[in-house]
PDB file of N, CA and C in Angstrom:
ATOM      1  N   UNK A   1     -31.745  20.727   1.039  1.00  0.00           N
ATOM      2  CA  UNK A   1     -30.325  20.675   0.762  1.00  0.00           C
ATOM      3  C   UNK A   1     -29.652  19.721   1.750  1.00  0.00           C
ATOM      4  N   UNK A   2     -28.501  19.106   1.567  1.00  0.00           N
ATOM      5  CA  UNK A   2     -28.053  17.722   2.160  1.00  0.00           C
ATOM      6  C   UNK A   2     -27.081  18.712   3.004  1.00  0.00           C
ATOM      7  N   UNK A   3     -27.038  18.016   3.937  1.00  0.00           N
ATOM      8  CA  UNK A   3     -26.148  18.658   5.149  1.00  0.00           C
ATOM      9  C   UNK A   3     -25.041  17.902   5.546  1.00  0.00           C
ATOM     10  N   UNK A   4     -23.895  18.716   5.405  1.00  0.00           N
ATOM     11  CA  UNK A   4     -22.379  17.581   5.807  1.00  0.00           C
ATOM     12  C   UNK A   4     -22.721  17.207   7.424  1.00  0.00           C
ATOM     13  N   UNK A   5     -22.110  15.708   7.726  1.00  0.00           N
ATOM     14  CA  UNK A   5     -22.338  15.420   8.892  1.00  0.00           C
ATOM     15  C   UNK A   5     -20.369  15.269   9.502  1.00  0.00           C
ATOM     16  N   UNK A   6     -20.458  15.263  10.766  1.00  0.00           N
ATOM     17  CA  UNK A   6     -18.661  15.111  10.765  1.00  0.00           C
ATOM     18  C   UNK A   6     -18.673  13.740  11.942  1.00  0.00           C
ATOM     19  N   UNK A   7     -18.030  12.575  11.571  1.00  0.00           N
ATOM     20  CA  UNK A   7     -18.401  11.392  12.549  1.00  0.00           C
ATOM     21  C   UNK A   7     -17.578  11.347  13.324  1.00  0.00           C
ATOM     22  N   UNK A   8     -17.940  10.532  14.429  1.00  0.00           N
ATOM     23  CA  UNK A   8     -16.665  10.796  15.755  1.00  0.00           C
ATOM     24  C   UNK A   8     -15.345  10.487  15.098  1.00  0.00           C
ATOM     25  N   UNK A   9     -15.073   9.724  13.739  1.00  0.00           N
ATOM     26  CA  UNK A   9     -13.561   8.926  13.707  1.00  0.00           C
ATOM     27  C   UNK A   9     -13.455  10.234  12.948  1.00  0.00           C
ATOM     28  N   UNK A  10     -13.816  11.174  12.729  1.00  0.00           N
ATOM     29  CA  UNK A  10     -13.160  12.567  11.605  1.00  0.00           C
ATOM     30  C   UNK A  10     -13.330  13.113  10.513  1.00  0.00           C
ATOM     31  N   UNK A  11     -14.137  11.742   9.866  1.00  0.00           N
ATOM     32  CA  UNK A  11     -14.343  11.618   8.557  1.00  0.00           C
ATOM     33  C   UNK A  11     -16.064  12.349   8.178  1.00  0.00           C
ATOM     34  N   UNK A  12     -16.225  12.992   7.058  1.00  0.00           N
ATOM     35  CA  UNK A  12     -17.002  13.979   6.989  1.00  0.00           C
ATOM     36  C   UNK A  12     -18.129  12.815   6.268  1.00  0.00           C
ATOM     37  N   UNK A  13     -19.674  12.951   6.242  1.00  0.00           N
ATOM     38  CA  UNK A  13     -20.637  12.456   5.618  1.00  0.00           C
ATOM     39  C   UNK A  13     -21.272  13.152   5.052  1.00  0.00           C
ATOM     40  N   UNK A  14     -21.683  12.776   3.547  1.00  0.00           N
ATOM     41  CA  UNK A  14     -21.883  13.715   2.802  1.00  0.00           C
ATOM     42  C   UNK A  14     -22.945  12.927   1.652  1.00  0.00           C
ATOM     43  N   UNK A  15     -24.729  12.929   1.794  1.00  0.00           N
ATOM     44  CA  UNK A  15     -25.481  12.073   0.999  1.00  0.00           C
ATOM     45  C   UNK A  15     -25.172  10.661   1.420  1.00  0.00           C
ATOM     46  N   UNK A  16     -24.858  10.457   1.950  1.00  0.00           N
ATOM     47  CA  UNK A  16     -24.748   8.786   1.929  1.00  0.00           C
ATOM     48  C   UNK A  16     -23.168   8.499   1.951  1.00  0.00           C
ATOM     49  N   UNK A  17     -22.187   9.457   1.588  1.00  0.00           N
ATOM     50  CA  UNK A  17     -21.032   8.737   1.366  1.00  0.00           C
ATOM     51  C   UNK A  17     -20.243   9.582   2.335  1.00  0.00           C
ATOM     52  N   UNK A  18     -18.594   8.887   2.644  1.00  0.00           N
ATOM     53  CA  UNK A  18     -18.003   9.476   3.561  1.00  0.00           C
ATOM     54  C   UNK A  18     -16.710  10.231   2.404  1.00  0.00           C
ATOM     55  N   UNK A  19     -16.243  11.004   3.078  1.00  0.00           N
ATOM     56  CA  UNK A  19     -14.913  11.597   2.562  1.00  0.00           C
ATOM     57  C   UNK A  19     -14.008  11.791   4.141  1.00  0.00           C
ATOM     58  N   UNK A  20     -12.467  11.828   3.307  1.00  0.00           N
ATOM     59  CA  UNK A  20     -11.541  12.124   4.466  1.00  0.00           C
ATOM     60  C   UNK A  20     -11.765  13.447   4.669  1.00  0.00           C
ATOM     61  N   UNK A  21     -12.244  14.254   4.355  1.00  0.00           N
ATOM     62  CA  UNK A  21     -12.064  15.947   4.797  1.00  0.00           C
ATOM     63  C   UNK A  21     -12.778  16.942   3.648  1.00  0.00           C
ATOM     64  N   UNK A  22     -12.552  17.728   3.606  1.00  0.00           N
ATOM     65  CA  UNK A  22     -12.837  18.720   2.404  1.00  0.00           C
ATOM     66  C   UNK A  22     -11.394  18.977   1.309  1.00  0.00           C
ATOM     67  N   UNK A  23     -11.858  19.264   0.649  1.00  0.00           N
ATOM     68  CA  UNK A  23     -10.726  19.315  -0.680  1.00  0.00           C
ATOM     69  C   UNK A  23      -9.622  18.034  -0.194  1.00  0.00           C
ATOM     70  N   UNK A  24     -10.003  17.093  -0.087  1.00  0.00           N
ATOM     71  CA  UNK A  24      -8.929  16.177   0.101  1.00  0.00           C
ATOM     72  C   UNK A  24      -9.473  14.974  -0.803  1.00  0.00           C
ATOM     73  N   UNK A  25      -9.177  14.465  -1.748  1.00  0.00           N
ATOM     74  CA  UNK A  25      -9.730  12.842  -3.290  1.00  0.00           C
ATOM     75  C   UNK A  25      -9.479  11.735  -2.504  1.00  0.00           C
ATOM     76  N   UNK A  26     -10.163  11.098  -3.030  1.00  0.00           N
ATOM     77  CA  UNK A  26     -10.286   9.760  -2.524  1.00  0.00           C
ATOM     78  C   UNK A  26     -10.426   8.949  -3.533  1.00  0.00           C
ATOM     79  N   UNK A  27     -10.434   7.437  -3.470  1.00  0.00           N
ATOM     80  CA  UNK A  27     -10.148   6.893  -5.109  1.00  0.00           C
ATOM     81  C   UNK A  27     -12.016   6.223  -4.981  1.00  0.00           C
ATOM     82  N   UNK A  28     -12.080   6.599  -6.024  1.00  0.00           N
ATOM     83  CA  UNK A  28     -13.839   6.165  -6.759  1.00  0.00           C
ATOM     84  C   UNK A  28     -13.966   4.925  -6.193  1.00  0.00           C
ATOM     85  N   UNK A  29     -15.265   4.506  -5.986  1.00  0.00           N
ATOM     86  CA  UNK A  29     -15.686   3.520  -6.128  1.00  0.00           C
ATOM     87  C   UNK A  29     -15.345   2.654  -7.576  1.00  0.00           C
ATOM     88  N   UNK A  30     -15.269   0.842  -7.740  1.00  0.00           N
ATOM     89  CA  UNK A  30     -15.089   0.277  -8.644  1.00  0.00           C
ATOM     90  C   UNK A  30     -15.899   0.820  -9.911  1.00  0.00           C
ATOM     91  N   UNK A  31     -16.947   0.748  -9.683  1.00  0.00           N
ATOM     92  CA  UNK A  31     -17.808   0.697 -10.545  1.00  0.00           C
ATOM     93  C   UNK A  31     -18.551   2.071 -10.777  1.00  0.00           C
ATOM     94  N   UNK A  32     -17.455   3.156 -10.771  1.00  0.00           N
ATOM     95  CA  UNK A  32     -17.616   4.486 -11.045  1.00  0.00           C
ATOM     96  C   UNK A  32     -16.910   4.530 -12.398  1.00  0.00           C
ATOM     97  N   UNK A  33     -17.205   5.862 -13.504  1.00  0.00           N
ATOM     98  CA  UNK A  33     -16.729   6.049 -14.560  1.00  0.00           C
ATOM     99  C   UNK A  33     -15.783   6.672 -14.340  1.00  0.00           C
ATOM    100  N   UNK A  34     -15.171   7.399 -13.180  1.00  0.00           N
ATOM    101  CA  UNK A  34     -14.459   8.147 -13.081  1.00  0.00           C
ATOM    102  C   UNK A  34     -13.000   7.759 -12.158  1.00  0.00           C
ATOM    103  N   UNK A  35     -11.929   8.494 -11.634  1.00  0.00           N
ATOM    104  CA  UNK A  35     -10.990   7.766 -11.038  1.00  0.00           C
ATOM    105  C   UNK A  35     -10.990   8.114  -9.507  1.00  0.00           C
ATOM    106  N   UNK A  36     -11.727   9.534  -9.088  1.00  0.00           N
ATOM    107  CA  UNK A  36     -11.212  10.100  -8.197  1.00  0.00           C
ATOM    108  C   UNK A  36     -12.629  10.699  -7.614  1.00  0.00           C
ATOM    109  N   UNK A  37     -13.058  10.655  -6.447  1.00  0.00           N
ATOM    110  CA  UNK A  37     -13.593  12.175  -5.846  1.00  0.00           C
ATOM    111  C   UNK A  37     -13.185  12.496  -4.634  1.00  0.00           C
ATOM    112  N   UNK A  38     -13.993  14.115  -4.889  1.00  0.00           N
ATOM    113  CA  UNK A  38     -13.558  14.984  -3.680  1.00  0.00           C
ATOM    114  C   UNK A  38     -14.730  15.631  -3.215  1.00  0.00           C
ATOM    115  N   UNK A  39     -14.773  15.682  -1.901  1.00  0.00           N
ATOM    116  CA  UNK A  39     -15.651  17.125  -1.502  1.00  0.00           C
ATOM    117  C   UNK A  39     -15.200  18.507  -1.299  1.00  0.00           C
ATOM    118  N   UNK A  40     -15.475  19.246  -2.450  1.00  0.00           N
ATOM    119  CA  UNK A  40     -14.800  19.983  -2.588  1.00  0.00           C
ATOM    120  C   UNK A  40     -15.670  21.594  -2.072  1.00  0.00           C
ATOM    121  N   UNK A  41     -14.548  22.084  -1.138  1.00  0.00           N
ATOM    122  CA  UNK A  41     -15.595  23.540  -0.630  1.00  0.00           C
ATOM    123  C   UNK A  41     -14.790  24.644  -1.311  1.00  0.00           C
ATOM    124  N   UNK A  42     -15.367  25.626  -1.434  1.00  0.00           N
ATOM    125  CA  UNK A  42     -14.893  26.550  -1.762  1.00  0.00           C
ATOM    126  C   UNK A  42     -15.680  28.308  -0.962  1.00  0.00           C
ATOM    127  N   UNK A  43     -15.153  28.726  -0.157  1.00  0.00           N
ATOM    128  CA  UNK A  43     -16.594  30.068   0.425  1.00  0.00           C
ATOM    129  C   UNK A  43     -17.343  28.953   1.449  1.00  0.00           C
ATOM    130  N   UNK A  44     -18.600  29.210   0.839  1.00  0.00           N
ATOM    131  CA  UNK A  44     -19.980  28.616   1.592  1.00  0.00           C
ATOM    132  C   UNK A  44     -20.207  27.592   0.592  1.00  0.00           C
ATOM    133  N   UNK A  45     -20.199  27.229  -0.852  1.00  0.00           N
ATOM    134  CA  UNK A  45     -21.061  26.440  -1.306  1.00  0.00           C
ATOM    135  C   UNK A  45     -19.473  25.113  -1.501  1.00  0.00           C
ATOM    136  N   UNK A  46     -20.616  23.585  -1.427  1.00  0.00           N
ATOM    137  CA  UNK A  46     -19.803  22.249  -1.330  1.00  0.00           C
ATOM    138  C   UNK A  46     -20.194  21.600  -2.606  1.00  0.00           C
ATOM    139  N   UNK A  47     -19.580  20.604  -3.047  1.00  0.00           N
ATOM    140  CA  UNK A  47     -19.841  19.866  -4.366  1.00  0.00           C
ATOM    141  C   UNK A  47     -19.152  18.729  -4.470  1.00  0.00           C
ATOM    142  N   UNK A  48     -19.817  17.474  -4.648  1.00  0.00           N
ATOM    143  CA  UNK A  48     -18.867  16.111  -4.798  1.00  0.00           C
ATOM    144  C   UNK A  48     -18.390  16.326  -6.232  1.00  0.00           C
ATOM    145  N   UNK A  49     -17.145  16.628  -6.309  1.00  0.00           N
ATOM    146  CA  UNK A  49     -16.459  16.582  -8.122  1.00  0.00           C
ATOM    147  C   UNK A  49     -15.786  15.159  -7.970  1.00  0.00           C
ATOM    148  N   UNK A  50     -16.261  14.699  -9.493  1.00  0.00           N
ATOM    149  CA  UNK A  50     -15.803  13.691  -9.886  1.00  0.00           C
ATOM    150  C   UNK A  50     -15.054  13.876 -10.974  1.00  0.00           C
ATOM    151  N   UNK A  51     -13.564  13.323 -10.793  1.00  0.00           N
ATOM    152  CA  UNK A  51     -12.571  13.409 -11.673  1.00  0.00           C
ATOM    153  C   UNK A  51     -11.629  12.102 -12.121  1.00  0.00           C
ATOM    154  N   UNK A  52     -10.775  12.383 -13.347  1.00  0.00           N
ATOM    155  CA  UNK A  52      -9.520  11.018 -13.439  1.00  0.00           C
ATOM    156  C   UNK A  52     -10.494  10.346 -14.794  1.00  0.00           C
ATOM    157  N   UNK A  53     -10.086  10.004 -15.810  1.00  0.00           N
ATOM    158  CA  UNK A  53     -10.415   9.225 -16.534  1.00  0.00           C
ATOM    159  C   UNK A  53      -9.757   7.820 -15.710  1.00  0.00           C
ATOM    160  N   UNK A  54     -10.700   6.872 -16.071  1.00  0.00           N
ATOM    161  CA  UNK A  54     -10.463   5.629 -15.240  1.00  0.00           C
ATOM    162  C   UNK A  54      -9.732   4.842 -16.705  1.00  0.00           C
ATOM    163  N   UNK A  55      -8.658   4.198 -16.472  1.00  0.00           N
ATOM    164  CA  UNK A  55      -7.984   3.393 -17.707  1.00  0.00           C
ATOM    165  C   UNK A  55      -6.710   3.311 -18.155  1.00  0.00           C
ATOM    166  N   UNK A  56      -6.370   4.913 -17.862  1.00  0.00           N
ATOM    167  CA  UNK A  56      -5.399   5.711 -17.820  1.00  0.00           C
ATOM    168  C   UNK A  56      -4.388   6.624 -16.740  1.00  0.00           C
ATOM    169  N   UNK A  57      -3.378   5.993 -16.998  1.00  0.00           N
ATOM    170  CA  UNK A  57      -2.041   6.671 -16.264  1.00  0.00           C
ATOM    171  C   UNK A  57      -2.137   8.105 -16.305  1.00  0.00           C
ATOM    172  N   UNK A  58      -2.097   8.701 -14.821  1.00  0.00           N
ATOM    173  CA  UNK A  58      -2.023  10.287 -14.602  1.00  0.00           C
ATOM    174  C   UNK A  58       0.020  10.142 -14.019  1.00  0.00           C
ATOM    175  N   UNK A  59       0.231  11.465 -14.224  1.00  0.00           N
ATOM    176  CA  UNK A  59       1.310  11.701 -13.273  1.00  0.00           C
ATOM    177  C   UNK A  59       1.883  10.795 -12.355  1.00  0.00           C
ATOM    178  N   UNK A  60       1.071  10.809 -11.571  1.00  0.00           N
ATOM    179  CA  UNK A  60       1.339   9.689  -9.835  1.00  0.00           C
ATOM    180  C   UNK A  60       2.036   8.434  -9.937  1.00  0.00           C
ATOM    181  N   UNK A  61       1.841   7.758 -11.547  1.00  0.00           N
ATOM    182  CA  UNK A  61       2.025   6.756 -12.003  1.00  0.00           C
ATOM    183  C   UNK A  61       2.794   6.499 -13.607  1.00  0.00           C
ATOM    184  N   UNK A  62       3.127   7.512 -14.267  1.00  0.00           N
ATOM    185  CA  UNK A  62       4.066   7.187 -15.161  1.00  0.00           C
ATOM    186  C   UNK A  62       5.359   8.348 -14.863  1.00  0.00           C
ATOM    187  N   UNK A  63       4.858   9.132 -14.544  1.00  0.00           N
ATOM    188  CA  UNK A  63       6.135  10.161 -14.311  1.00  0.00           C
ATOM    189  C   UNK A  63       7.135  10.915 -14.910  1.00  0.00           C
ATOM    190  N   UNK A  64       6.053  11.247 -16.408  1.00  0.00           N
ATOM    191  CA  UNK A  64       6.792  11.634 -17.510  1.00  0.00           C
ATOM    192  C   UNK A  64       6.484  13.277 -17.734  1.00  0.00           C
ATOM    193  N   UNK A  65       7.145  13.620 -17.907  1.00  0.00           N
ATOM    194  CA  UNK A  65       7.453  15.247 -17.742  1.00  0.00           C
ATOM    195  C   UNK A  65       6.830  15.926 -19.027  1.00  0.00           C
ATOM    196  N   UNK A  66       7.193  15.377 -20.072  1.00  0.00           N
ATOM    197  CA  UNK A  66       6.822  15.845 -21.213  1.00  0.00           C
ATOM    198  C   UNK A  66       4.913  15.257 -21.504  1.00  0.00           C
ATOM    199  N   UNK A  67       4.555  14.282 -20.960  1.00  0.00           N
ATOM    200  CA  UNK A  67       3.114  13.843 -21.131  1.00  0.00           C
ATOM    201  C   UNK A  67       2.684  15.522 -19.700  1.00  0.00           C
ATOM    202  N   UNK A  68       3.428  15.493 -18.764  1.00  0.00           N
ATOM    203  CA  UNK A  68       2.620  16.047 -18.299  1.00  0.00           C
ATOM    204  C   UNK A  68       2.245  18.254 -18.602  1.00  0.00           C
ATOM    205  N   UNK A  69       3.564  18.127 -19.261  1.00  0.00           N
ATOM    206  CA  UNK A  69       3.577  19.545 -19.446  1.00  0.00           C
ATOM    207  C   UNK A  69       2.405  19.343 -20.993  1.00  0.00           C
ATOM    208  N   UNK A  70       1.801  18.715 -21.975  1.00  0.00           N
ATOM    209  CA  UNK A  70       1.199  18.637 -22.917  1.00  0.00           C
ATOM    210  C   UNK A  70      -0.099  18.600 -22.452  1.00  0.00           C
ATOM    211  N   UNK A  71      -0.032  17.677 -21.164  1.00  0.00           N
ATOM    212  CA  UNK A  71      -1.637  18.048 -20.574  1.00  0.00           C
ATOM    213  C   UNK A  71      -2.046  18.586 -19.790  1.00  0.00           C
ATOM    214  N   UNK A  72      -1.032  19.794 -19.541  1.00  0.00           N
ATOM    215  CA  UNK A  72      -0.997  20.943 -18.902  1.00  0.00           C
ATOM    216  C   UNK A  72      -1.206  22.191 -19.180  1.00  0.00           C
ATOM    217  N   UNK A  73      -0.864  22.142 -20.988  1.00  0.00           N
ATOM    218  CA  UNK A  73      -0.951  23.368 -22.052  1.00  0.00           C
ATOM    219  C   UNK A  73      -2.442  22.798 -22.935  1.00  0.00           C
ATOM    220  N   UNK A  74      -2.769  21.267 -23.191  1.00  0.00           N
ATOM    221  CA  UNK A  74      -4.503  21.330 -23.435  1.00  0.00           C
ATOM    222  C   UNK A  74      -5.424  21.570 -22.494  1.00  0.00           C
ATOM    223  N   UNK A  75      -5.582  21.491 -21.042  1.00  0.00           N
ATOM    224  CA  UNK A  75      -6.258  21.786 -20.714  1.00  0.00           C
ATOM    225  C   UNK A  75      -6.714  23.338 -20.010  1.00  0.00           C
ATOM    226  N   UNK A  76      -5.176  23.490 -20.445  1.00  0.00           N
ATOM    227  CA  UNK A  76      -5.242  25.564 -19.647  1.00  0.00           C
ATOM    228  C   UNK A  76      -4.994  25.314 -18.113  1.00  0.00           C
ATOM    229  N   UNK A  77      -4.244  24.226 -17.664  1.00  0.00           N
ATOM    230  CA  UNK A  77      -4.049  24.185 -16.538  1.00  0.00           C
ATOM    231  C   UNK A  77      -3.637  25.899 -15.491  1.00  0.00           C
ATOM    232  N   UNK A  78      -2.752  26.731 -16.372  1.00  0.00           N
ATOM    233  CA  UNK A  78      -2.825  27.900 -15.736  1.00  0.00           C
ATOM    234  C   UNK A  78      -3.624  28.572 -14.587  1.00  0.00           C
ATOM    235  N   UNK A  79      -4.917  28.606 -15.484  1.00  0.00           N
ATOM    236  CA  UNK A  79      -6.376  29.165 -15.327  1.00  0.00           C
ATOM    237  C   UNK A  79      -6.742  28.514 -14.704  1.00  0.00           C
ATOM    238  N   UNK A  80      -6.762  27.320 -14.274  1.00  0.00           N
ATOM    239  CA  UNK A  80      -7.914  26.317 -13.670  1.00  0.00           C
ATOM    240  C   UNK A  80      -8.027  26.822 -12.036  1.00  0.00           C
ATOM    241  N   UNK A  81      -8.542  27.624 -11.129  1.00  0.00           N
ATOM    242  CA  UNK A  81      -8.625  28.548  -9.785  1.00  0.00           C
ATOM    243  C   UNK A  81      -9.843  28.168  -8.903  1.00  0.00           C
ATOM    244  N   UNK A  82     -10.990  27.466 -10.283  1.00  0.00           N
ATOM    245  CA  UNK A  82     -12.187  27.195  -8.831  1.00  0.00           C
ATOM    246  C   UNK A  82     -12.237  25.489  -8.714  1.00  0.00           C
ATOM    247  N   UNK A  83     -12.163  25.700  -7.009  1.00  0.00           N
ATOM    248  CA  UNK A  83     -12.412  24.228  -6.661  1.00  0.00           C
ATOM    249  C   UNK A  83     -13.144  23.480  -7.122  1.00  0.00           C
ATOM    250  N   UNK A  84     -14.430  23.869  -7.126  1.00  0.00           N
ATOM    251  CA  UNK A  84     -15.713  23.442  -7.790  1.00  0.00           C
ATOM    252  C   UNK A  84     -15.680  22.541  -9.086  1.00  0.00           C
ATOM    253  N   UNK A  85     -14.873  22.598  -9.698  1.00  0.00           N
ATOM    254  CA  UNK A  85     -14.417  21.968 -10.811  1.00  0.00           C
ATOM    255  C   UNK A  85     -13.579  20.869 -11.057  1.00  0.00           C
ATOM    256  N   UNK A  86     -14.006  20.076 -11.961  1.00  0.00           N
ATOM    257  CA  UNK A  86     -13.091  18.196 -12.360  1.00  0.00           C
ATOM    258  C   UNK A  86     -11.523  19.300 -12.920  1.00  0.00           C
ATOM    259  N   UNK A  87     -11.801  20.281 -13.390  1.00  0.00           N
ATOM    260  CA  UNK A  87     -10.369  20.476 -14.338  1.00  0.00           C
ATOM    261  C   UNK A  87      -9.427  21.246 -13.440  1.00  0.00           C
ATOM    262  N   UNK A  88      -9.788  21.769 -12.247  1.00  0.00           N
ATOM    263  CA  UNK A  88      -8.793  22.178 -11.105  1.00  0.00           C
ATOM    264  C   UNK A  88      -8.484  20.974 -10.492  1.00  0.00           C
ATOM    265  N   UNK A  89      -9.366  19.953 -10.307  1.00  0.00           N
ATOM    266  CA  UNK A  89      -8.256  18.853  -9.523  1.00  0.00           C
ATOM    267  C   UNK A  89      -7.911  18.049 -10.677  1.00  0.00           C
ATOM    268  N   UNK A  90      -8.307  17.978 -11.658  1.00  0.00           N
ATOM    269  CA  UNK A  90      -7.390  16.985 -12.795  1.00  0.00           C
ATOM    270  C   UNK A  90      -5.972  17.741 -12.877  1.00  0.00           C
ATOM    271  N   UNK A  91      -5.958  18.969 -12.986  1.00  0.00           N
ATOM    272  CA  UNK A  91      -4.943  19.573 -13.317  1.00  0.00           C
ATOM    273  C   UNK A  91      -4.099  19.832 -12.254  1.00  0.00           C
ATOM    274  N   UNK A  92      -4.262  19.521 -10.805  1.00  0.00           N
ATOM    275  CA  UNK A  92      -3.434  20.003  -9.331  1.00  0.00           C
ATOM    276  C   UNK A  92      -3.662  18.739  -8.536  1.00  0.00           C
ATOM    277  N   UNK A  93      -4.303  18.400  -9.096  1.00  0.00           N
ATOM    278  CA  UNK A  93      -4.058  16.652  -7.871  1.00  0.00           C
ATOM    279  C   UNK A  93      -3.010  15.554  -9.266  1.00  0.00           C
ATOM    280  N   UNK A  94      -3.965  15.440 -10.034  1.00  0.00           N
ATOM    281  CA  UNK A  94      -3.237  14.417 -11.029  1.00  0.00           C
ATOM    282  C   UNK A  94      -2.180  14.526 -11.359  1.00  0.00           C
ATOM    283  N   UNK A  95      -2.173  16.036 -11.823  1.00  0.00           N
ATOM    284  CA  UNK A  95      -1.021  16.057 -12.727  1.00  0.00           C
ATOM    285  C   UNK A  95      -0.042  17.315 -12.370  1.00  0.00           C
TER     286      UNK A  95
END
């Protein structure tokens, strides 16, 4: 099992890649399918989630109330509670 490393500047190592912290996104690499990751902890167990359709305007960037309450009621944003998951931070970081 891969072991988080923490480097003198703060920043956590994790497989090969760095993150600013735990539960904190960072924007994908270019040439990722996705828009966003995180290392995300939750308890004891960690997980790189990859989230954000890449192409497309979230929240952060169009700022429309009504796009966001529609993709708030398809995805069950309510419910969405474990970190571990693309649809808790699509739904609490993005949007």
């Amino acid at each position: 099992m891969a072991k988080v490393e923490r480097l003198p500047s703060g920043k956590l190592k994790y497989r090969g890649e760095l993150f600013p912290g735990y539960n904190k996104p960072k924007r994908a690499p270019k040439g990722s399918k996705k828009k966003y990751r995180v290392l995300a902890k939750q308890g004891d167990k960690i997980r790189i989630v990859m989230f954000g359709a890449r192409g497309y305007s979230d929240f952060k960037q169009h700022k429309d109330p009504k796009r966001r309450a529609n993709f708030k009621a398809r995805h069950n944003c309510s419910t969405a509670k474990n970190k571990l998951t693309a649809r808790y931070w699509a739904c609490n970081y993005n949007w």
